[in-house]
Protein backbone atom coordinates (compact mmCIF):
# COMPACT_ATOMS: atom_id res chain seq x y z
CA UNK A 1 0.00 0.00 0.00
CA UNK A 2 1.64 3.29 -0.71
CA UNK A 3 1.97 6.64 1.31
CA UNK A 4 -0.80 8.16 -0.38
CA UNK A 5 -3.19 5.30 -0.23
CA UNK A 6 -2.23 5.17 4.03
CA UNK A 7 -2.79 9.28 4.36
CA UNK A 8 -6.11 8.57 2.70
CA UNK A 9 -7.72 6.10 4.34
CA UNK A 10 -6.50 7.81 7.37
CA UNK A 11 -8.15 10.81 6.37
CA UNK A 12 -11.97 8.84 5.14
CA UNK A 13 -11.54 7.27 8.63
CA UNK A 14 -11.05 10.62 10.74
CA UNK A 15 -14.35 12.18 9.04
CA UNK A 16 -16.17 9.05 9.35
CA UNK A 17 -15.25 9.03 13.00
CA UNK A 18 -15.63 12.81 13.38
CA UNK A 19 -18.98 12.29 11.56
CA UNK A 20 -20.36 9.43 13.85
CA UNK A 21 -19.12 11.37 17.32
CA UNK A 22 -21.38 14.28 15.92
CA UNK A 23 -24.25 12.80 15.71
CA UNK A 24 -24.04 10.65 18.85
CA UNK A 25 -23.18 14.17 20.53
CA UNK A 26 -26.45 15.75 19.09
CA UNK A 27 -28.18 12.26 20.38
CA UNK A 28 -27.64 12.96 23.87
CA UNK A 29 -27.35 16.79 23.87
CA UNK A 30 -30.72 16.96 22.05
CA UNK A 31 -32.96 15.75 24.89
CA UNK A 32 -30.93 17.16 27.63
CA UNK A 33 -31.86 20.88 26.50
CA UNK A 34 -35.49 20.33 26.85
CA UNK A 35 -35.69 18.53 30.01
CA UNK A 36 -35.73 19.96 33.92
CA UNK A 37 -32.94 19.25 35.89
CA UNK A 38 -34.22 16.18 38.56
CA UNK A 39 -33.72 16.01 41.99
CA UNK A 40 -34.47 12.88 44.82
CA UNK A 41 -33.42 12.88 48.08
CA UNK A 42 -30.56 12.34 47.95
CA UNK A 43 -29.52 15.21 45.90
CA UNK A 44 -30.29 17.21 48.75
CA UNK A 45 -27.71 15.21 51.34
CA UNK A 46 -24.96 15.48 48.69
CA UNK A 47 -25.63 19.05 48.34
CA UNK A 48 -25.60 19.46 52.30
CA UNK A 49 -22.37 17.51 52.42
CA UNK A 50 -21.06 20.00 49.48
CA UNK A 51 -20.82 22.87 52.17
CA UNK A 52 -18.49 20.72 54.44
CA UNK A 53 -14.86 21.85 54.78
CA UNK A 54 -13.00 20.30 52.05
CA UNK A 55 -10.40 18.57 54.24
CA UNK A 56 -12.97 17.50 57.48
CA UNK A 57 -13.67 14.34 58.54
CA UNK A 58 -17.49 14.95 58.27
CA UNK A 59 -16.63 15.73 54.52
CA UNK A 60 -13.98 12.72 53.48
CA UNK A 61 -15.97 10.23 55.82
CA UNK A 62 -19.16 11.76 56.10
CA UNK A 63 -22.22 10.20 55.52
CA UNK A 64 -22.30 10.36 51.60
CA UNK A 65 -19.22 9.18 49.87
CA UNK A 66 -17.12 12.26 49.32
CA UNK A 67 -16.72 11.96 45.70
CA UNK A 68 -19.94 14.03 44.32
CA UNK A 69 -20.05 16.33 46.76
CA UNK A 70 -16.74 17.10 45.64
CA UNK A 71 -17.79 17.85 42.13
CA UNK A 72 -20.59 19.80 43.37
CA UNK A 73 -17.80 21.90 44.87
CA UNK A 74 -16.17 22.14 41.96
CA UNK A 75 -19.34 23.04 39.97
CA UNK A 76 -20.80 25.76 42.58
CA UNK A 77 -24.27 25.57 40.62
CA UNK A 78 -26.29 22.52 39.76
CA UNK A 79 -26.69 23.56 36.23
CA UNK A 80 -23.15 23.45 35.77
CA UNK A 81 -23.01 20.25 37.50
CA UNK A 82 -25.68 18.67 35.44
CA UNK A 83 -23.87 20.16 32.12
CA UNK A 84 -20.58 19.02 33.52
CA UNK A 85 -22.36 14.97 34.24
CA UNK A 86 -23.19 15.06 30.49
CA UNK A 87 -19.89 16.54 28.83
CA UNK A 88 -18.23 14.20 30.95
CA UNK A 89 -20.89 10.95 30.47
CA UNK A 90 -20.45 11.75 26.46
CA UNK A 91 -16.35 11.98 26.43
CA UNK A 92 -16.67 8.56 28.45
CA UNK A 93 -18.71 6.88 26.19
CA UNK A 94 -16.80 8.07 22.59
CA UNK A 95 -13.20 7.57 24.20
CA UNK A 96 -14.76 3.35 25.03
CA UNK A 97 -16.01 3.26 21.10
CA UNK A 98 -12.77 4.32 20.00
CA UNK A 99 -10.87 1.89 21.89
CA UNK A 100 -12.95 -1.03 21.03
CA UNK A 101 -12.45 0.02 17.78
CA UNK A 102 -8.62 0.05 17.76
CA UNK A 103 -8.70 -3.55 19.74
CA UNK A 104 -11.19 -5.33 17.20
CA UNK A 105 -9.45 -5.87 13.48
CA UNK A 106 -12.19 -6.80 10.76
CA UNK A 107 -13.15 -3.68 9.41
CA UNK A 108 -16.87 -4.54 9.52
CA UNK A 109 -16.58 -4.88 13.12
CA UNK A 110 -15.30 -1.79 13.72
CA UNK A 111 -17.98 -0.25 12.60
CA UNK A 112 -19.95 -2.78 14.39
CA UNK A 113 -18.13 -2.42 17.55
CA UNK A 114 -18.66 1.51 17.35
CA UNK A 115 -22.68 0.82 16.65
CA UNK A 116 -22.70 -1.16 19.77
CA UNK A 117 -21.12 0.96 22.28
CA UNK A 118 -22.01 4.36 21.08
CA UNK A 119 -25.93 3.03 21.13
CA UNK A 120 -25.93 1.74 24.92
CA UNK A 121 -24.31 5.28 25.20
CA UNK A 122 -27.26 6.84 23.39
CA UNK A 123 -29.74 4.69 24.79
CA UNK A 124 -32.54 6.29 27.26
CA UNK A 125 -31.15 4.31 30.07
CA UNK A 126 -27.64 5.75 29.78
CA UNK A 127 -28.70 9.74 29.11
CA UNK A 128 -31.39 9.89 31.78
CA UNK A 129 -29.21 10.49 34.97
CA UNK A 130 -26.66 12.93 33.02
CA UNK A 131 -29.30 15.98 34.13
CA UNK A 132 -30.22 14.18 37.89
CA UNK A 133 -28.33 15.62 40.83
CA UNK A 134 -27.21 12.15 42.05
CA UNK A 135 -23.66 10.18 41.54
CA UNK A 136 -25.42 7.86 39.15
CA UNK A 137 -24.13 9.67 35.82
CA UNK A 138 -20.67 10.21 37.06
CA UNK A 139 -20.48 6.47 38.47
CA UNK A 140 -21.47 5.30 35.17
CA UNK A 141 -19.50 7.39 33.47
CA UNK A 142 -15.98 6.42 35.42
CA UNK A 143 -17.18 2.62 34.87
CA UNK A 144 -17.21 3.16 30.92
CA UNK A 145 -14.23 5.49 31.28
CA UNK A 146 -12.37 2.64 33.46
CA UNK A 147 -12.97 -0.01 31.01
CA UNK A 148 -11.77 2.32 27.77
CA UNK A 149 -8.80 2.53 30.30
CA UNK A 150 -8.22 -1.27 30.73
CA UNK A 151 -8.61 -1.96 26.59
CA UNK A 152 -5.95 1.14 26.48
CA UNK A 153 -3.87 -0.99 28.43
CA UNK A 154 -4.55 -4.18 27.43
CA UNK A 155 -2.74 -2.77 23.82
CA UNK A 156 0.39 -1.83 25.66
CA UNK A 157 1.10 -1.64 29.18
CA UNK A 158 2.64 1.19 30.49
CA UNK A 159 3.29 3.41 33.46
CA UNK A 160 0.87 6.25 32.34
CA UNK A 161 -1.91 3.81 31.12
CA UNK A 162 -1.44 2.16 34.57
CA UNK A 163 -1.74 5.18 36.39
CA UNK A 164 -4.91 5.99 34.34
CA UNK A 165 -6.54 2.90 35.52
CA UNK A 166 -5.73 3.73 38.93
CA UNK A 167 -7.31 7.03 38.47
CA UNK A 168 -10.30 6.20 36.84
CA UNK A 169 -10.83 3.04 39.78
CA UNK A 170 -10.15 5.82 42.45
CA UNK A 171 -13.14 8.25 41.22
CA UNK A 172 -15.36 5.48 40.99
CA UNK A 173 -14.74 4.42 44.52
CA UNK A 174 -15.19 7.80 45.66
CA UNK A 175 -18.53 8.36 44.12
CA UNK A 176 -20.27 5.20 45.15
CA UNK A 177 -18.87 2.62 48.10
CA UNK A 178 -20.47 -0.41 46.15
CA UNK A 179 -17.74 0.29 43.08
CA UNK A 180 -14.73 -0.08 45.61
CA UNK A 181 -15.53 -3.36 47.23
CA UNK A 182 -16.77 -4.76 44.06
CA UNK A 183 -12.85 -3.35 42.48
CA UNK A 184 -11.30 -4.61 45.32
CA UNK A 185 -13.06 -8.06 44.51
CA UNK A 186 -12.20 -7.77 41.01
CA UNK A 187 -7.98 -7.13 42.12
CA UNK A 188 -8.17 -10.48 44.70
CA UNK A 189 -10.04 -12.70 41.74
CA UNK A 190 -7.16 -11.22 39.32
CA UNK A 191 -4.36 -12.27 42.28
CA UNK A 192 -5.83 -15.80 41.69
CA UNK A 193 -5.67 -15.85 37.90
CA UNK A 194 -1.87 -15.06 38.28
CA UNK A 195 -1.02 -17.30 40.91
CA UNK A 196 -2.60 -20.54 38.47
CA UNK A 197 -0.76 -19.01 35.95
CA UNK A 198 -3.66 -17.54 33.61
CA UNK A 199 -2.55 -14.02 34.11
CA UNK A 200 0.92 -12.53 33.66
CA UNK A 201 2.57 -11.13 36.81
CA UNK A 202 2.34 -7.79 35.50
CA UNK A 203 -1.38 -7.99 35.94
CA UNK A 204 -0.71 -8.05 40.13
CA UNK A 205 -0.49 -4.10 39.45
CA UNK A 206 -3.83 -3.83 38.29
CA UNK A 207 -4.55 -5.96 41.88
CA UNK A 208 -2.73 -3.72 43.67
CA UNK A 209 -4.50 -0.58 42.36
CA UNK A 210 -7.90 -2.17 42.93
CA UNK A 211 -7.06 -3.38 46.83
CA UNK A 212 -5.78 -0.25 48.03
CA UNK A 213 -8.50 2.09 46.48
CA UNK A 214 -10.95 -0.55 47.91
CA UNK A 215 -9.57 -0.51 50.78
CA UNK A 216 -9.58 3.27 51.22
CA UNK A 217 -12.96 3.51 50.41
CA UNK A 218 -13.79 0.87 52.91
CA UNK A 219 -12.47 3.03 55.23
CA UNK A 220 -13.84 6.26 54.54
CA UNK A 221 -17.33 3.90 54.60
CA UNK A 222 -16.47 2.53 57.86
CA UNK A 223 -15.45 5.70 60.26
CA UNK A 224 -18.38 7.52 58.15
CA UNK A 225 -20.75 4.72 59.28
CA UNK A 226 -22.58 4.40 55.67
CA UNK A 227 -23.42 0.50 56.29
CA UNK A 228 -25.98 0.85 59.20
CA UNK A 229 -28.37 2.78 57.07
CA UNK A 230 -28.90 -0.12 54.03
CA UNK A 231 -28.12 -3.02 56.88
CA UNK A 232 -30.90 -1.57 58.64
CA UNK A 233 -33.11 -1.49 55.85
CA UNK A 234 -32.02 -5.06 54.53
CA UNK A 235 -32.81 -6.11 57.73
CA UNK A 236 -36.76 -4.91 58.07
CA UNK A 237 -37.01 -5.43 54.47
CA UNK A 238 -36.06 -8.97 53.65
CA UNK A 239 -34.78 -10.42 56.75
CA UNK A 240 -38.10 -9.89 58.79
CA UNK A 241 -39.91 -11.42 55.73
CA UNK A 242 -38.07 -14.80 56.67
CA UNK A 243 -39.12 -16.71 59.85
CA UNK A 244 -35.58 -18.50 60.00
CA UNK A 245 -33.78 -15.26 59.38
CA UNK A 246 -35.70 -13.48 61.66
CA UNK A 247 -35.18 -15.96 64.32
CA UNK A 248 -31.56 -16.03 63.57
CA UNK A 249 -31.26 -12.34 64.39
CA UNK A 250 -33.32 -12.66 67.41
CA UNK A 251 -31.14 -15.31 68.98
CA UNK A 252 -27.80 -13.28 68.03
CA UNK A 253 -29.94 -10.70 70.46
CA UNK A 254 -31.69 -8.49 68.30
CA UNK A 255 -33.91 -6.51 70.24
CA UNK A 256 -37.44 -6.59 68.51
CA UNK A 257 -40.45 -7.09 70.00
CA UNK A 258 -43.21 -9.31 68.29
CA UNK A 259 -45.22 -5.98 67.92
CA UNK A 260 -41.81 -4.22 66.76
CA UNK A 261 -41.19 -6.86 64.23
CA UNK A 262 -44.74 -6.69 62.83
CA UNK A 263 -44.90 -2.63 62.21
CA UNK A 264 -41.22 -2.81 60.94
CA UNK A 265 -41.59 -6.04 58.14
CA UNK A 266 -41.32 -5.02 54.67
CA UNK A 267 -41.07 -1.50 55.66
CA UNK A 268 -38.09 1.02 56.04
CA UNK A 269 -37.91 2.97 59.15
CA UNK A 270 -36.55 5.29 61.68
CA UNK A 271 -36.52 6.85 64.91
CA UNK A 272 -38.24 9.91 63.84
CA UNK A 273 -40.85 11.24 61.91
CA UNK A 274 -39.10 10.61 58.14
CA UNK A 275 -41.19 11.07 54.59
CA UNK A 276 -40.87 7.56 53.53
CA UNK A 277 -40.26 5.29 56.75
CA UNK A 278 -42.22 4.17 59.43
CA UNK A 279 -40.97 5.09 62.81
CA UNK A 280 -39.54 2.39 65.44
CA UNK A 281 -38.49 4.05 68.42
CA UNK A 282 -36.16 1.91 69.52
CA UNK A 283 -32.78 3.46 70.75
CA UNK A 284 -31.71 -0.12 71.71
CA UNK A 285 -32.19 -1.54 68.09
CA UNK A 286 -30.12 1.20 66.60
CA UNK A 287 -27.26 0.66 69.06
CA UNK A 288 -27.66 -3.15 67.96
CA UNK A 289 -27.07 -2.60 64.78
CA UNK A 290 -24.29 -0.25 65.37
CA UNK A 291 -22.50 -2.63 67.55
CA UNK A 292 -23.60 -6.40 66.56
CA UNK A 293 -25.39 -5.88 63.18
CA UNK A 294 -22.45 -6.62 60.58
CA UNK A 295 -21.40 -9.46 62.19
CA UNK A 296 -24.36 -10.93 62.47
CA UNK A 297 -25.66 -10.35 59.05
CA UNK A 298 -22.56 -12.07 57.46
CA UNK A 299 -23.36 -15.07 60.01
CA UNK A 300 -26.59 -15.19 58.81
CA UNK A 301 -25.26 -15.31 54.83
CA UNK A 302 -22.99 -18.14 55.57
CA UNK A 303 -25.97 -19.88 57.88
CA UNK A 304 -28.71 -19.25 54.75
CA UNK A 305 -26.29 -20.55 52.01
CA UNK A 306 -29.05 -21.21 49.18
CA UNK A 307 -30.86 -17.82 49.77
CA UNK A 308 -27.29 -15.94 49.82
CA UNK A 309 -26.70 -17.20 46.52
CA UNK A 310 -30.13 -17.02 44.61
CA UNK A 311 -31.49 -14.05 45.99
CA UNK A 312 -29.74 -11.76 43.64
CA UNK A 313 -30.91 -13.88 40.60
CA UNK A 314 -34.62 -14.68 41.58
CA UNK A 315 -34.76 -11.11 41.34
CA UNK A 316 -32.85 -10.16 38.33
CA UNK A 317 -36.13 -8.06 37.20
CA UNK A 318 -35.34 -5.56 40.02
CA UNK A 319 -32.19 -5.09 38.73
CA UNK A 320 -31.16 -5.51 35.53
CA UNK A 321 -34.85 -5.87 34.30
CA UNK A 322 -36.28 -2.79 35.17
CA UNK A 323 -35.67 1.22 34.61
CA UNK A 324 -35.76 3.72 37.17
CA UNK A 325 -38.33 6.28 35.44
CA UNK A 326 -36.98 9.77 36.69
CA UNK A 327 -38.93 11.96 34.22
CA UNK A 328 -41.65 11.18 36.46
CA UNK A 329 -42.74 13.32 38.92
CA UNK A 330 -41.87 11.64 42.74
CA UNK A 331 -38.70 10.40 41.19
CA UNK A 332 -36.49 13.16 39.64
CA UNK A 333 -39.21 14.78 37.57
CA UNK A 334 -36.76 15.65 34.89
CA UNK A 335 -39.75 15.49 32.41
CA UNK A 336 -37.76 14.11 29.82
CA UNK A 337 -39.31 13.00 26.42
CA UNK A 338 -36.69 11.29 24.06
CA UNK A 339 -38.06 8.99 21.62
CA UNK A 340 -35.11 8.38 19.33
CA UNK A 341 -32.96 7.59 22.74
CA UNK A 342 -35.90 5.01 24.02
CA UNK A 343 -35.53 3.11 20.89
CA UNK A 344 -31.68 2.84 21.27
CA UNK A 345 -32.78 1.77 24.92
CA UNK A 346 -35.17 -0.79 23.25
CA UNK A 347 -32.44 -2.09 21.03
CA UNK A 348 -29.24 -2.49 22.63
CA UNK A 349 -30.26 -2.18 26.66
CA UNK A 350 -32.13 -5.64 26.50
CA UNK A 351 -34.03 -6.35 30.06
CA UNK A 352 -36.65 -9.48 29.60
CA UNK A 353 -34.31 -11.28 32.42
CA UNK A 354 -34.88 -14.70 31.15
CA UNK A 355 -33.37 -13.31 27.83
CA UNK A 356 -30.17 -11.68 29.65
CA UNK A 357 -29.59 -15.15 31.73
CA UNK A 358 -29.82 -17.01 29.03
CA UNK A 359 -27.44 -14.83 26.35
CA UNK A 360 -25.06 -14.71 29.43
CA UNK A 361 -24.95 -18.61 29.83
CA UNK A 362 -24.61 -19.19 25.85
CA UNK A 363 -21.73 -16.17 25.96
CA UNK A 364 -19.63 -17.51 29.19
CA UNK A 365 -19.72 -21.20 27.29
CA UNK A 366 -18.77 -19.98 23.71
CA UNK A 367 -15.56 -17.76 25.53
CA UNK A 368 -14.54 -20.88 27.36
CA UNK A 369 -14.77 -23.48 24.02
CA UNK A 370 -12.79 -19.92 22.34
CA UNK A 371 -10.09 -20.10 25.13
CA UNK A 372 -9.79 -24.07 24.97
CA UNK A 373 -9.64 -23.94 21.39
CA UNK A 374 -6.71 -21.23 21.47
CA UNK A 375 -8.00 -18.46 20.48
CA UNK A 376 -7.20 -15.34 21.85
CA UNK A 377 -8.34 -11.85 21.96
CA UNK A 378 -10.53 -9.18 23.64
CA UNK A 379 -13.18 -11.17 24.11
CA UNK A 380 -11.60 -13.39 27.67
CA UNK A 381 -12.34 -9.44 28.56
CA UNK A 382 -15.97 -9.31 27.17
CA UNK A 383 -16.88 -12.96 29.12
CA UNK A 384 -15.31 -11.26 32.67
CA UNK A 385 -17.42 -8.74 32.13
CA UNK A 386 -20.68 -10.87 32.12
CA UNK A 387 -19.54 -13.43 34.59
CA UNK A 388 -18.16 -10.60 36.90
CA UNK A 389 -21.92 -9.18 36.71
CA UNK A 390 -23.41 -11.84 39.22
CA UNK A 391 -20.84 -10.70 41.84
CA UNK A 392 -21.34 -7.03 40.96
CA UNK A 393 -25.37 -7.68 41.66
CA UNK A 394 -24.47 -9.49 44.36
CA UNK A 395 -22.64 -6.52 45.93
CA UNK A 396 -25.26 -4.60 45.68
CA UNK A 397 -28.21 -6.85 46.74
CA UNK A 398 -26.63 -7.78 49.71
CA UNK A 399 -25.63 -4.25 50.86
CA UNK A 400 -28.72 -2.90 51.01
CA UNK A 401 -32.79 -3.29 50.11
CA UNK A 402 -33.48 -0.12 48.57
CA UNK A 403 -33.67 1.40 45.20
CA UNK A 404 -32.00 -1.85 43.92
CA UNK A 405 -32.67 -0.94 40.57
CA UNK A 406 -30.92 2.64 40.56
CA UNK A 407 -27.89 1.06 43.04
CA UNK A 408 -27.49 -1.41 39.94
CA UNK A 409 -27.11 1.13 37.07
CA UNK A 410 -23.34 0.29 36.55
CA UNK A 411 -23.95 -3.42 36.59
CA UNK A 412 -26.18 -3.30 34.52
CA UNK A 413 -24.75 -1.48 31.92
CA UNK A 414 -21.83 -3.86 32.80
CA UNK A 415 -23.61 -7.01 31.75
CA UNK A 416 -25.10 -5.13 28.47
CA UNK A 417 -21.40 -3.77 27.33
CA UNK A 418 -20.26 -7.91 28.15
CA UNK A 419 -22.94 -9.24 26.69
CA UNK A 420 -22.70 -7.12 22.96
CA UNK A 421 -18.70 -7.30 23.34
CA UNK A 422 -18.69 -10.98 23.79
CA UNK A 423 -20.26 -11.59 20.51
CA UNK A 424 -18.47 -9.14 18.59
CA UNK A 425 -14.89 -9.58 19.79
CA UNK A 426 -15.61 -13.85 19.44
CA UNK A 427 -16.90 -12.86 15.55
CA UNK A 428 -13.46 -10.88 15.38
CA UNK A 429 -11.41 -13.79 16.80
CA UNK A 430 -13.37 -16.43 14.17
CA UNK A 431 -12.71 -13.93 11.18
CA UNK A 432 -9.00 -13.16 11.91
CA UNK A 433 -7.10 -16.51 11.78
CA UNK A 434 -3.61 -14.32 12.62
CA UNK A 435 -5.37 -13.02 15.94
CA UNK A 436 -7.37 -15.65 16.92
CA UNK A 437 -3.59 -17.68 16.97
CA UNK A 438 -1.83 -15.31 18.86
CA UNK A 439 0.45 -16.68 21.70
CA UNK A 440 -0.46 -15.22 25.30
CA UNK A 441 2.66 -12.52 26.50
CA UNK A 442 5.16 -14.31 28.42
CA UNK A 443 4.19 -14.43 31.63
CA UNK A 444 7.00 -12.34 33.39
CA UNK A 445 6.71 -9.27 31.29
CA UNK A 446 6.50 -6.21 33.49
CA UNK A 447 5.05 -3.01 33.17
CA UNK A 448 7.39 -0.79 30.50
């Protein structure tokens, strides 16, 4: 191929690209300008932990994780912040098309590849939290951002790529607690993979990014005292629904009455007058929760073995299955109206649950037979991605009982980017022999 042929194609591949990142701009600009900017409750508790001192306790281990009302700092006004969640939710989203472009090699792919990504991006589930005050846009968008990161590295590993990662993984932490522990679960599994030699050692740095910014976010969790809210509400809401697991609690010395029990079951609540819980006043509960409640509640997932582990899934339509509607009014009331983004949603963010287990099961079996058979590529990446979901929901089911849906935005979109990856980066390996017969990097190679 000459010079002139190279600069060429170059050049019909930069306005394509330039073309495509246009119009997915105008796709998710377009509906934010005529909606409202929504608020829940929780936008109101980030904004109170906004005013903290920047360097106080209250504000690094408050009771919010630090991270948005940090960028509500940085924004001063929630229309910037809002404007800010959907410059930075769009970059995100482009900069993960363009690397899964640059990892996949048939040409048709590509293109494919760029469809795929750039219509979750587009899709109503993806643009709706971009104008909510709430962490949800930013989490999602560090989550995309992280895993653009990873492919970045995964085509040459190197210091500043590494330190990207780490970056990326450290914001995500920060804006929700459930990203850290689920990273920090990620960086042991990866440990594992290295030790039985299926990993290269150089991948221990990507464990030891993802332990220690776990394990500072586990701390900032811990002296901020963010678990006794969900445990509390995991507790009235599913625990008091089972008459093993209640009685479990009550002999590890919970203090509920039968009457107590009864007006808390299925129902959040608190020691005060609160706009969506019923009130227990019970200072002795609390302080039982506070001092016994943790332990207890991982006794009682190692006593309950079969519930621990199906929960999550016999309720896959409260997660991954359903949206959170926040053009509503009572949600976020953004009064949004975006029909060419619902049909994206339609198309790419699949939610019948039956349909997702089943695509996941067929995808995890066809990566294995790829990896047996000696293929190699991007797609061992895709297949962590979906069987790392299950562990993600898991995360989040177990650490607390409400808004499960909204709590799961990141795995879900998780399991969708997997799911669409999987098959495209498996079709790449199939139609490029050279690829597919690559050798796996020695195993000793360190970071450059």
């Amino acid at each position: 191929m000459s010079d002139s042929t190279a600069v060429s194609g170059r050049r019909r591949a930069l306005w394509i690209g330039g073309t495509v990142a246009v119009v997915f701009i105008a796709l998710r600009t377009v509906p934010f300008a005529g909606a409202r900017i929504g608020r829940g409750l929780d936008s109101f508790d980030f904004r109170a932990s906004a005013q903290l001192p920047l360097f106080s306790r209250a504000f690094l281990a408050g009771e919010r994780p630090f991270g948005y009302p940090l960028f509500l700092k940085i924004a001063h006004h929630e229309r910037l912040a809002v404007v800010g969640q959907l410059v930075i939710s769009t970059a995100a989203w482009l900069l993960l098309a363009l690397l899964v472009v640059r990892v996949t090699n048939h040409r048709y792919l590509k293109i494919a590849g760029a469809v795929i990504v750039l219509g979750l991006g587009a899709s109503f589930e993806a643009i709706q939290w971009d104008r909510v005050v709430a962490s949800e846009a930013l989490s999602t968008a560090c989550g995309v951002g992280l895993l653009a990161a990873i492919l970045w590295l995964y085509e040459r590993w190197t210091i500043p790529r590494l330190a990207t990662v780490a970056v990326l993984a450290a914001a995500a932490t920060s804006l929700r607690d459930s990203n850290g522990t689920f990273l920090g679960l990620v960086g042991v599994l990866l440990a594992v993979c290295v030790v039985v030699r299926w990993l290269p050692r150089r991948v221990l740095w990507l464990t030891l990014v993802f332990v220690v910014v776990a394990a500072l976010g586990s701390a900032s969790a811990s002296a901020g005292r963010r678990w006794e809210g969900p445990l509390k509400d995991v507790i009235t809401l599913r625990i008091l629904n089972s008459p093993e697991r209640t009685q479990f609690f009550l002999d590890a010395g919970m203090p509920l009455t039968p009457a107590q029990i009864k007006l808390a079951r299925g129902n959040c609540v608190a020691p005060a007058p609160n706009l969506q819980c019923r009130v227990l006043v019970n200072p002795a509960f609390y302080r039982w929760i506070h001092d016994h409640g943790r332990a207890t509640y991982v006794k009682s997932l190692a006593k309950f073995p079969a519930t621990t582990l199906w929960e999550p899934l016999a309720h896959l339509r409260d997660s991954v299955g359903t949206r959170v509607r926040v053009e509503l009014p009572f949600a976020a009331d953004t009064q949004e109206h975006a029909p060419i983004s619902t049909f994206f949603d339609a198309v790419f963010f699949v939610r019948n649950p039956l349909v997702l287990a089943l695509w996941s099961i067929v995808m995890l079996a066809l990566c294995a037979l790829a990896l047996v058979a000696g293929w190699r590529g991007p797609f061992v990446l895709a297949g962590a991605l979906v069987a790392l979901t299950y562990p993600h929901l898991w995360l989040v089911w177990g650490g607390g009982a409400l808004e499960v849906a909204r709590h799961s935005l990141l795995a879900s979109v998780q399991l969708r980017l997997g799911l669409w990856l999987s098959v495209l980066w498996l079709l790449d390996a199939r139609l490029s022999p050279r690829a597919a017969a690559t050798e796996v990097e020695p195993a000793d190679q360190s970071v450059d």
